[in-house]
PDB file of N, CA and C in Angstrom:
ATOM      1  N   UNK A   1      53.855  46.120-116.584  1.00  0.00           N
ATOM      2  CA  UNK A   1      54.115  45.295-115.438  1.00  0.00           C
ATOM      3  C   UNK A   1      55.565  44.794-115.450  1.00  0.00           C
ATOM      4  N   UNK A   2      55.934  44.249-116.746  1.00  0.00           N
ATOM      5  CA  UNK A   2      57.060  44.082-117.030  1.00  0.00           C
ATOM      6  C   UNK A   2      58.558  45.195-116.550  1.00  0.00           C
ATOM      7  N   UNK A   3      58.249  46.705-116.564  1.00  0.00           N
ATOM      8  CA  UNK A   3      58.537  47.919-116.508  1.00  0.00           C
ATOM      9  C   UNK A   3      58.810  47.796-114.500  1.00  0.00           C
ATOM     10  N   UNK A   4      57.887  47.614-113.970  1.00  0.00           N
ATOM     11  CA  UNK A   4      57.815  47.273-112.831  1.00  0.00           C
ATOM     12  C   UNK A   4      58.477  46.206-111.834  1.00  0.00           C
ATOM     13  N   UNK A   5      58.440  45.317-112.960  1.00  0.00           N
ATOM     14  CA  UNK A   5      59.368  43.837-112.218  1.00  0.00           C
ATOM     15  C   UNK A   5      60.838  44.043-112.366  1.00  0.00           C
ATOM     16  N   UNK A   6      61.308  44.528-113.631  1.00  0.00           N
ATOM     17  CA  UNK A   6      62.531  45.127-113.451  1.00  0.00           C
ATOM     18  C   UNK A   6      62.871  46.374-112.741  1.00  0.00           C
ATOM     19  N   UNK A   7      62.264  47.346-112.587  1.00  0.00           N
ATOM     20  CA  UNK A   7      62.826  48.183-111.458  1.00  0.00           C
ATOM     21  C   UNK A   7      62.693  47.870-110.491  1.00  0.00           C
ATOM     22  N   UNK A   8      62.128  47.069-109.842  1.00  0.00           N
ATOM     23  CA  UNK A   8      62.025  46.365-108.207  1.00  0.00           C
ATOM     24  C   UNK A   8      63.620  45.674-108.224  1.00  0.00           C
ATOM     25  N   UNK A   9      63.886  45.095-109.245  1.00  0.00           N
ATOM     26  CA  UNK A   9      64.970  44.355-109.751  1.00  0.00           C
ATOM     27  C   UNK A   9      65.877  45.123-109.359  1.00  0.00           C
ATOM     28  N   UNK A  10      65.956  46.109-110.058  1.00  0.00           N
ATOM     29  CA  UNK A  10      67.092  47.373-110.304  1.00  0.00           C
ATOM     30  C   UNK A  10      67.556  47.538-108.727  1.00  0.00           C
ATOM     31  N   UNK A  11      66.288  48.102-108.352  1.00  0.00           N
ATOM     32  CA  UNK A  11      66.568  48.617-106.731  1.00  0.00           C
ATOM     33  C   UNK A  11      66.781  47.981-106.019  1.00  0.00           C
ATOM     34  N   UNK A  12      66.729  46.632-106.067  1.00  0.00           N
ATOM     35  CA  UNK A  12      66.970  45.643-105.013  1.00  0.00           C
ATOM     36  C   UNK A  12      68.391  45.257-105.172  1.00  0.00           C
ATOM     37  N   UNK A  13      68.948  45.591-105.824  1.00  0.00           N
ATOM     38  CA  UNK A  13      70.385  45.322-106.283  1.00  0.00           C
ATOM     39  C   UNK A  13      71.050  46.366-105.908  1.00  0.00           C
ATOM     40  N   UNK A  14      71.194  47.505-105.938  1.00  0.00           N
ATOM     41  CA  UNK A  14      71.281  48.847-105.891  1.00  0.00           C
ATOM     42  C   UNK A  14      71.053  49.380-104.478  1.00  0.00           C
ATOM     43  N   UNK A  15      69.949  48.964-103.701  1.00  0.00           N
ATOM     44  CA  UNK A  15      69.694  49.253-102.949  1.00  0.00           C
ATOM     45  C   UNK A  15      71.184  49.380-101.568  1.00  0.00           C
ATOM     46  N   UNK A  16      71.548  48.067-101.609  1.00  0.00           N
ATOM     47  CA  UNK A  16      72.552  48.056-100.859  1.00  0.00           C
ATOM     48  C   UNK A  16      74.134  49.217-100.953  1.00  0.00           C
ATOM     49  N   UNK A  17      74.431  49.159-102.164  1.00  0.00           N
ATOM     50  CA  UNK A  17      75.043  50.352-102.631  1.00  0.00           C
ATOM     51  C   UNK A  17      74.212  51.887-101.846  1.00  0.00           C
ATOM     52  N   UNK A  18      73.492  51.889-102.209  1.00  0.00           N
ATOM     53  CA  UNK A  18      72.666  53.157-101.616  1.00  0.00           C
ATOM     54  C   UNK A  18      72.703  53.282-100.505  1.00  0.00           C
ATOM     55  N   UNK A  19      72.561  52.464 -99.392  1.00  0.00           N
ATOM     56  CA  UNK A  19      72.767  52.542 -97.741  1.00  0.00           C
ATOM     57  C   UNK A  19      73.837  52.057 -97.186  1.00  0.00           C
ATOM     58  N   UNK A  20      74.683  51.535 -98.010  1.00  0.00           N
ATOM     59  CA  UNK A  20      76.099  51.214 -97.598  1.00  0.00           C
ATOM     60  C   UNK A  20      76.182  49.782 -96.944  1.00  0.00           C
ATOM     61  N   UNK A  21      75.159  49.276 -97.072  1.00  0.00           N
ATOM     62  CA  UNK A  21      75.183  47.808 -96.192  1.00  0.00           C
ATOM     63  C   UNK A  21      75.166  46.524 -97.347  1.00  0.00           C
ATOM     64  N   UNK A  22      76.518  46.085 -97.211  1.00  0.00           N
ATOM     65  CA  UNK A  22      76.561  45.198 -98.605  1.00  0.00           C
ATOM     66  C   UNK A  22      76.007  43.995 -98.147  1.00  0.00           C
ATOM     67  N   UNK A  23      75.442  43.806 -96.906  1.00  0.00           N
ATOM     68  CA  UNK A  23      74.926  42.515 -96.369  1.00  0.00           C
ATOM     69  C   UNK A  23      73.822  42.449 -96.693  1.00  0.00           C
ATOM     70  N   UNK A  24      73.042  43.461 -97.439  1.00  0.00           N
ATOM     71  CA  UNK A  24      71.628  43.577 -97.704  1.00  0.00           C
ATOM     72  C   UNK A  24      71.660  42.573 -98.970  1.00  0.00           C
ATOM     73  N   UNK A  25      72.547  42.309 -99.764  1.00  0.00           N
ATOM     74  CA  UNK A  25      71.934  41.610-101.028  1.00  0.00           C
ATOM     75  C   UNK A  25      72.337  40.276-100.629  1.00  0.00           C
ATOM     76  N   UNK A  26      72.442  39.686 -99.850  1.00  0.00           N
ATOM     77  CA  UNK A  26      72.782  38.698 -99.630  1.00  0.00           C
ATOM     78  C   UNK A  26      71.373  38.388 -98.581  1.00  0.00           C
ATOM     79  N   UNK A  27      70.572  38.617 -98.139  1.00  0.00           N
ATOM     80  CA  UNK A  27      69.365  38.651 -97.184  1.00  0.00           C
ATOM     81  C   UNK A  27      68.647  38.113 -97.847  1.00  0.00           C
ATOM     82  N   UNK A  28      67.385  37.395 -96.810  1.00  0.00           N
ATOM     83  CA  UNK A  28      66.353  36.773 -97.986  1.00  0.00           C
ATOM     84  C   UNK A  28      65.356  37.655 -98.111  1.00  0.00           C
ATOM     85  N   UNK A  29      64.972  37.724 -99.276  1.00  0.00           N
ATOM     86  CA  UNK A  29      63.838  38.393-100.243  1.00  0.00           C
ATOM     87  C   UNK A  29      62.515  37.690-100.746  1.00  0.00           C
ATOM     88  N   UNK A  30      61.732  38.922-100.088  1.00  0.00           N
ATOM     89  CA  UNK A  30      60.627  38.100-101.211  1.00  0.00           C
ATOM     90  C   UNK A  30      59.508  39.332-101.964  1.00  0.00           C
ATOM     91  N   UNK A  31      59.525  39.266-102.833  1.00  0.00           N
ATOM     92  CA  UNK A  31      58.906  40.005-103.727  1.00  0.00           C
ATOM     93  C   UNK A  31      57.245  39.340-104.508  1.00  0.00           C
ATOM     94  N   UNK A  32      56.535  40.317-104.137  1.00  0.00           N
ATOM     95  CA  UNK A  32      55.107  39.776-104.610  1.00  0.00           C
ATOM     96  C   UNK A  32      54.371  40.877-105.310  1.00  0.00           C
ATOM     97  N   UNK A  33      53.413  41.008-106.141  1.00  0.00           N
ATOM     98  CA  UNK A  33      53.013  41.614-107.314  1.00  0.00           C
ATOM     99  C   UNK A  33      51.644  41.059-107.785  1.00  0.00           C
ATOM    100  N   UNK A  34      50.254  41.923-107.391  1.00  0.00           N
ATOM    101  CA  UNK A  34      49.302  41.655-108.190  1.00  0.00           C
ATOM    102  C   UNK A  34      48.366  42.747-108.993  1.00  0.00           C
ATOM    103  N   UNK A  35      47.574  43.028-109.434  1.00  0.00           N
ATOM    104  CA  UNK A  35      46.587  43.631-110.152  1.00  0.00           C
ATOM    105  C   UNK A  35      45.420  43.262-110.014  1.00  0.00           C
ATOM    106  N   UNK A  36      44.523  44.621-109.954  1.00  0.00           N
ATOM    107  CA  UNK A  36      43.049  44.191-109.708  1.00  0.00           C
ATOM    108  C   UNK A  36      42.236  45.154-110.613  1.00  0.00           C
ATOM    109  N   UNK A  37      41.199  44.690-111.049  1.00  0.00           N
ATOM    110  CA  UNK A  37      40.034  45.484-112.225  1.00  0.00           C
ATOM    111  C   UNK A  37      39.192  45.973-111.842  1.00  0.00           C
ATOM    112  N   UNK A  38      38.380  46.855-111.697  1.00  0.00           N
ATOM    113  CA  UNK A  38      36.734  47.187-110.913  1.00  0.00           C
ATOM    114  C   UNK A  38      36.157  48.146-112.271  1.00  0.00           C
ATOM    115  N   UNK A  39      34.965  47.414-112.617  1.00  0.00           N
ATOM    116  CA  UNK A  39      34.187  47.760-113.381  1.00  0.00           C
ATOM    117  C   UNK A  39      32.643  48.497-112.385  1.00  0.00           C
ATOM    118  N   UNK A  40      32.241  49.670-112.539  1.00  0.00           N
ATOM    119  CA  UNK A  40      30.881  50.105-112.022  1.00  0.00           C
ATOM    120  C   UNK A  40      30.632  51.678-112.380  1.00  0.00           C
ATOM    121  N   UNK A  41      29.015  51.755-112.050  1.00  0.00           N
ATOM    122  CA  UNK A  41      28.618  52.998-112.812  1.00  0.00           C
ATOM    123  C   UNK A  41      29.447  54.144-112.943  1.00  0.00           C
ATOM    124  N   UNK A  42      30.478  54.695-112.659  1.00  0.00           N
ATOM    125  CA  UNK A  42      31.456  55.194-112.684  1.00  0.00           C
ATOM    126  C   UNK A  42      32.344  55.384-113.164  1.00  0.00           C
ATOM    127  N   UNK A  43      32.875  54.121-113.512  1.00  0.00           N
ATOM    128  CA  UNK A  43      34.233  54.013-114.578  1.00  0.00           C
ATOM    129  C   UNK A  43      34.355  52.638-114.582  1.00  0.00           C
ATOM    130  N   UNK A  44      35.651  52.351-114.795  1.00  0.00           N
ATOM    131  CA  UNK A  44      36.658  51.169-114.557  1.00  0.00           C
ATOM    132  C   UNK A  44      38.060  51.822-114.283  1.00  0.00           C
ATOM    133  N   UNK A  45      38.227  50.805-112.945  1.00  0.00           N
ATOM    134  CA  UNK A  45      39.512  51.508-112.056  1.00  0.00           C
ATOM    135  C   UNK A  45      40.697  50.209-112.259  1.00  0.00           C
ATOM    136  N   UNK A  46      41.313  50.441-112.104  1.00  0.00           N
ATOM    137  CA  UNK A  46      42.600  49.382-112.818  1.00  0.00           C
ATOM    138  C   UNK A  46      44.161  49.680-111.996  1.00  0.00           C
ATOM    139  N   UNK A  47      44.792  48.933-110.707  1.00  0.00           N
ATOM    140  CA  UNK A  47      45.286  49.126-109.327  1.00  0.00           C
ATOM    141  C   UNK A  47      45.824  48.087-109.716  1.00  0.00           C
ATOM    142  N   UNK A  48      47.297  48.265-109.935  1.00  0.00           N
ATOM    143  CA  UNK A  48      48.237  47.321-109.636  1.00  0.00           C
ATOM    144  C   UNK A  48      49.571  47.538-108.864  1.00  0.00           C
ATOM    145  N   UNK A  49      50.283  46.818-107.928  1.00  0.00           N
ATOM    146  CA  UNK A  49      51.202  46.732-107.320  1.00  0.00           C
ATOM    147  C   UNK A  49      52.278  45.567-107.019  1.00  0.00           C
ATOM    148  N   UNK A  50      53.519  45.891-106.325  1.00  0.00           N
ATOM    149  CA  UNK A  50      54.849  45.689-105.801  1.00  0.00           C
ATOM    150  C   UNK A  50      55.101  45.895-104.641  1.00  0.00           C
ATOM    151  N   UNK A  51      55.248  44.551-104.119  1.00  0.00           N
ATOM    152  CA  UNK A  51      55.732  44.623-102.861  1.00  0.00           C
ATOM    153  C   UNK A  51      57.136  44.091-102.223  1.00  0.00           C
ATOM    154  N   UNK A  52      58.411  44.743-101.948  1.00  0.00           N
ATOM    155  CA  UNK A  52      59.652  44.394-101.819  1.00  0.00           C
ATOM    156  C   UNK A  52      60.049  43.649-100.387  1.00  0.00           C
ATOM    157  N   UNK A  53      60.080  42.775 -99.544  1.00  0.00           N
ATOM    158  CA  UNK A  53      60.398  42.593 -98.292  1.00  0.00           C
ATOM    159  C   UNK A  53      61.855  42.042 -98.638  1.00  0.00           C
ATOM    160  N   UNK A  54      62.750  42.643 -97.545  1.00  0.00           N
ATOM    161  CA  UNK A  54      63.929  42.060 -97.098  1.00  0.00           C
ATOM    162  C   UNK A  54      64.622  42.199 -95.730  1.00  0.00           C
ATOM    163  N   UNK A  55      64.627  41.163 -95.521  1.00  0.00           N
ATOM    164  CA  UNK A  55      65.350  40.924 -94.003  1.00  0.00           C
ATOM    165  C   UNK A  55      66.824  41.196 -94.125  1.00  0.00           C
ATOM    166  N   UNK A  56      66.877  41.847 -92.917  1.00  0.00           N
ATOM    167  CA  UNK A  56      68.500  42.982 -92.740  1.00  0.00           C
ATOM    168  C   UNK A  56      69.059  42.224 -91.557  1.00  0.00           C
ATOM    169  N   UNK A  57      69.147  41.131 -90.993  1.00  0.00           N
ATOM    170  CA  UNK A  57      69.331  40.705 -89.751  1.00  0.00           C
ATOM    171  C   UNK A  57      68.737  40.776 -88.823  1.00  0.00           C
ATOM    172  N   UNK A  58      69.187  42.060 -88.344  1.00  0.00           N
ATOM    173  CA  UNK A  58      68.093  42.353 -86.761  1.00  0.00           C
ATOM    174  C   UNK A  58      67.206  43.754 -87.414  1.00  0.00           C
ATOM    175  N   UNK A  59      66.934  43.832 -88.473  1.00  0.00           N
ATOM    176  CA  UNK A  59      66.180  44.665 -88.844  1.00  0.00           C
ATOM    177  C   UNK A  59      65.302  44.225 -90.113  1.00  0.00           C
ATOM    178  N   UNK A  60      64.453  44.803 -91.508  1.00  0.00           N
ATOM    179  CA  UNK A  60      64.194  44.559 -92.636  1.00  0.00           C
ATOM    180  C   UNK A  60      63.697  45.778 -93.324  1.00  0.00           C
ATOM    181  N   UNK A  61      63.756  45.630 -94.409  1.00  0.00           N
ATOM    182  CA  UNK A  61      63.278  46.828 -95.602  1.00  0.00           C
ATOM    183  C   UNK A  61      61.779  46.505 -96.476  1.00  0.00           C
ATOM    184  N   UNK A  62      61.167  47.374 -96.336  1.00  0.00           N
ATOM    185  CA  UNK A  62      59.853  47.167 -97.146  1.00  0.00           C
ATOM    186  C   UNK A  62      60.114  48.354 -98.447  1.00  0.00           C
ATOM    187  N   UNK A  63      59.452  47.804 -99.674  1.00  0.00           N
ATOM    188  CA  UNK A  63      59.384  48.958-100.235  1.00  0.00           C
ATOM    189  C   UNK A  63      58.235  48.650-101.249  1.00  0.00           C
ATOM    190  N   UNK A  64      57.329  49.523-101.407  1.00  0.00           N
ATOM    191  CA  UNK A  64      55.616  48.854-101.864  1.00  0.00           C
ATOM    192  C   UNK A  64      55.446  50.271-103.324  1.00  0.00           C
ATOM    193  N   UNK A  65      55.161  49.966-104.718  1.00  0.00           N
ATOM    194  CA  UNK A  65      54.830  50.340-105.822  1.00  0.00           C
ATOM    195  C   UNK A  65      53.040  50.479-105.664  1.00  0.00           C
ATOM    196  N   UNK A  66      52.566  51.252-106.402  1.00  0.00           N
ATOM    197  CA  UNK A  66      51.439  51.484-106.314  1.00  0.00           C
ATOM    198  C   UNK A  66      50.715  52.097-107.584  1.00  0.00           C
ATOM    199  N   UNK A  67      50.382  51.461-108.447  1.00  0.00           N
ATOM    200  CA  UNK A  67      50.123  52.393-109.862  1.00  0.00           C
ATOM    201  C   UNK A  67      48.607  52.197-109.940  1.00  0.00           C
ATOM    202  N   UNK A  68      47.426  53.405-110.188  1.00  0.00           N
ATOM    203  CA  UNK A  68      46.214  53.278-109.837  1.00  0.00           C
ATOM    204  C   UNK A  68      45.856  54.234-111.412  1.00  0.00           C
ATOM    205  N   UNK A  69      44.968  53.270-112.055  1.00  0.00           N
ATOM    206  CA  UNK A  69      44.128  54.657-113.479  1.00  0.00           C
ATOM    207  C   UNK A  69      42.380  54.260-113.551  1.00  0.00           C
ATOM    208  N   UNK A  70      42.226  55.168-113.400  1.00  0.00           N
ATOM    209  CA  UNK A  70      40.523  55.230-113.110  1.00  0.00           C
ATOM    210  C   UNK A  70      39.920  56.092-114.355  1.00  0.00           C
ATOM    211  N   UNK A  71      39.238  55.478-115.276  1.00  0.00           N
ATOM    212  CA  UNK A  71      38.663  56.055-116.742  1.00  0.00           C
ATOM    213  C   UNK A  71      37.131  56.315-116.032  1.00  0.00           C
ATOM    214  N   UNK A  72      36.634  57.816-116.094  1.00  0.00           N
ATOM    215  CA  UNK A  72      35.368  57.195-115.437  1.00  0.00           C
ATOM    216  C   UNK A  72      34.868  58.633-116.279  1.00  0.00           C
ATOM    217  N   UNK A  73      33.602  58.924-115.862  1.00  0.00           N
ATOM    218  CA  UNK A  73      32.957  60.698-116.698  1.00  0.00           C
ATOM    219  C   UNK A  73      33.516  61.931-116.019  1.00  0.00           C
ATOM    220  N   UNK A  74      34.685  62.009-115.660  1.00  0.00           N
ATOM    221  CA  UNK A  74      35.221  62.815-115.312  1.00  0.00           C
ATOM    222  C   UNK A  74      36.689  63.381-116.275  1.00  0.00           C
ATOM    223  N   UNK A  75      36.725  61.670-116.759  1.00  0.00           N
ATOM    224  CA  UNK A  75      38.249  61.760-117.726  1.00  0.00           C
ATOM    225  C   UNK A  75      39.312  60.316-117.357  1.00  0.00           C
ATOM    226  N   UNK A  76      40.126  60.634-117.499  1.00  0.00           N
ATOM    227  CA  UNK A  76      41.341  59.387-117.157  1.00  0.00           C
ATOM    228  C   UNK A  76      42.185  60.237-116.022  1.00  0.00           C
ATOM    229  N   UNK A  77      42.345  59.637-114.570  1.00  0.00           N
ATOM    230  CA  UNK A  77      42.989  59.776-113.721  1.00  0.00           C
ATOM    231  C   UNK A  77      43.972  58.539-113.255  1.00  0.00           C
ATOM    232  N   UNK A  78      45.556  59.301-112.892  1.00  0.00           N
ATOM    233  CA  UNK A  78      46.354  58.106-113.078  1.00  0.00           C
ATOM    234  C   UNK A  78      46.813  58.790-111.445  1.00  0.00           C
ATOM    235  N   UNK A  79      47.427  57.367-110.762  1.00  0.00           N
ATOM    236  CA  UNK A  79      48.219  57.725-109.951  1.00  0.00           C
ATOM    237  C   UNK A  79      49.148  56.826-109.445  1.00  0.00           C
ATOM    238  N   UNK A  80      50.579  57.781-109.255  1.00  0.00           N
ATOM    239  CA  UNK A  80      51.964  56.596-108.598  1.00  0.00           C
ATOM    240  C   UNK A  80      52.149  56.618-107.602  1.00  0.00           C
ATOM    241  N   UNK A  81      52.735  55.589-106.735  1.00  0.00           N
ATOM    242  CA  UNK A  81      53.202  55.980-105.367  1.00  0.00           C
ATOM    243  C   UNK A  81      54.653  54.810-104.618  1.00  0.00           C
ATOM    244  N   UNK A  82      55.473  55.339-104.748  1.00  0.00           N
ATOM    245  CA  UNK A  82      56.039  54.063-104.146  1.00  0.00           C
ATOM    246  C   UNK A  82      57.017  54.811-102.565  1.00  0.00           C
ATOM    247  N   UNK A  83      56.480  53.745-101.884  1.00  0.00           N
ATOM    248  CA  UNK A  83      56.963  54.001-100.228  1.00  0.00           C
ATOM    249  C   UNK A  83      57.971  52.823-100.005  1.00  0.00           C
ATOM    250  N   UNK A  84      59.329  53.534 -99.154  1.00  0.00           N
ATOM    251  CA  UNK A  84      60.453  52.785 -98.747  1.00  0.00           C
ATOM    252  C   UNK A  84      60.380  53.155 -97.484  1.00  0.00           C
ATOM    253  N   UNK A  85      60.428  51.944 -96.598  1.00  0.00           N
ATOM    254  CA  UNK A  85      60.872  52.245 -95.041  1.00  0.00           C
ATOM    255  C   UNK A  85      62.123  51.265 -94.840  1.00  0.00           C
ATOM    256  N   UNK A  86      62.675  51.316 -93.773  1.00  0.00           N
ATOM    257  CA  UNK A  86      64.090  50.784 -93.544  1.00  0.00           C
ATOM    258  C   UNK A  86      63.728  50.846 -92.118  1.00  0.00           C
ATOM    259  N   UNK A  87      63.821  49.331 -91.412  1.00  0.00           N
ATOM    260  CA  UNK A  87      63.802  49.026 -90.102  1.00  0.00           C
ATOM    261  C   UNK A  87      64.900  48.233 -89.154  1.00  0.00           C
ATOM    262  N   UNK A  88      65.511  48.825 -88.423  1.00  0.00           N
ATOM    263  CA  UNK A  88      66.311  48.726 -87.871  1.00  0.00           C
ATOM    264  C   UNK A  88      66.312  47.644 -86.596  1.00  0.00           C
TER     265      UNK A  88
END
């Protein structure tokens, strides 16, 4: 999780470098982050995430982490996902 809070970090810093808009790190931010457990006949599934909002002026940036591992009688299935949109 730790691994996670700093690369949100990383990119949010960075980010502006990357699209050329140095007004982006100066915008307000808000960053939120939880985890959830599910135990049932099946497995135990274990879903945690990152969520990046920042306001661009007349626009804002989302960018959402997604890490999902499901131990169940099939085996251990893991999965990543992280989505960036940019709104103008």
């Amino acid at each position: 999780m730790h691994a996670v809070k700093r690369t949100v970090a990383a990119l949010s810093l960075a980010l502006p470098l990357l699209i050329g808009c140095s007004g982006l790190a100066a915008a307000d931010t808000v960053v939120s982050s939880g985890s959830t457990t599910t135990a049932g006949p099946g497995g135990v599934s274990t879903t945690s995430g990152t969520r990046l909002y920042s306001s661009t002026g007349a626009g804002f940036t989302v960018m959402e982490t997604t890490n999902t591992t499901v131990i169940g009688i099939a085996g251990v299935q893991t999965s990543n996902s992280t989505n960036l949109a940019i709104f103008q």
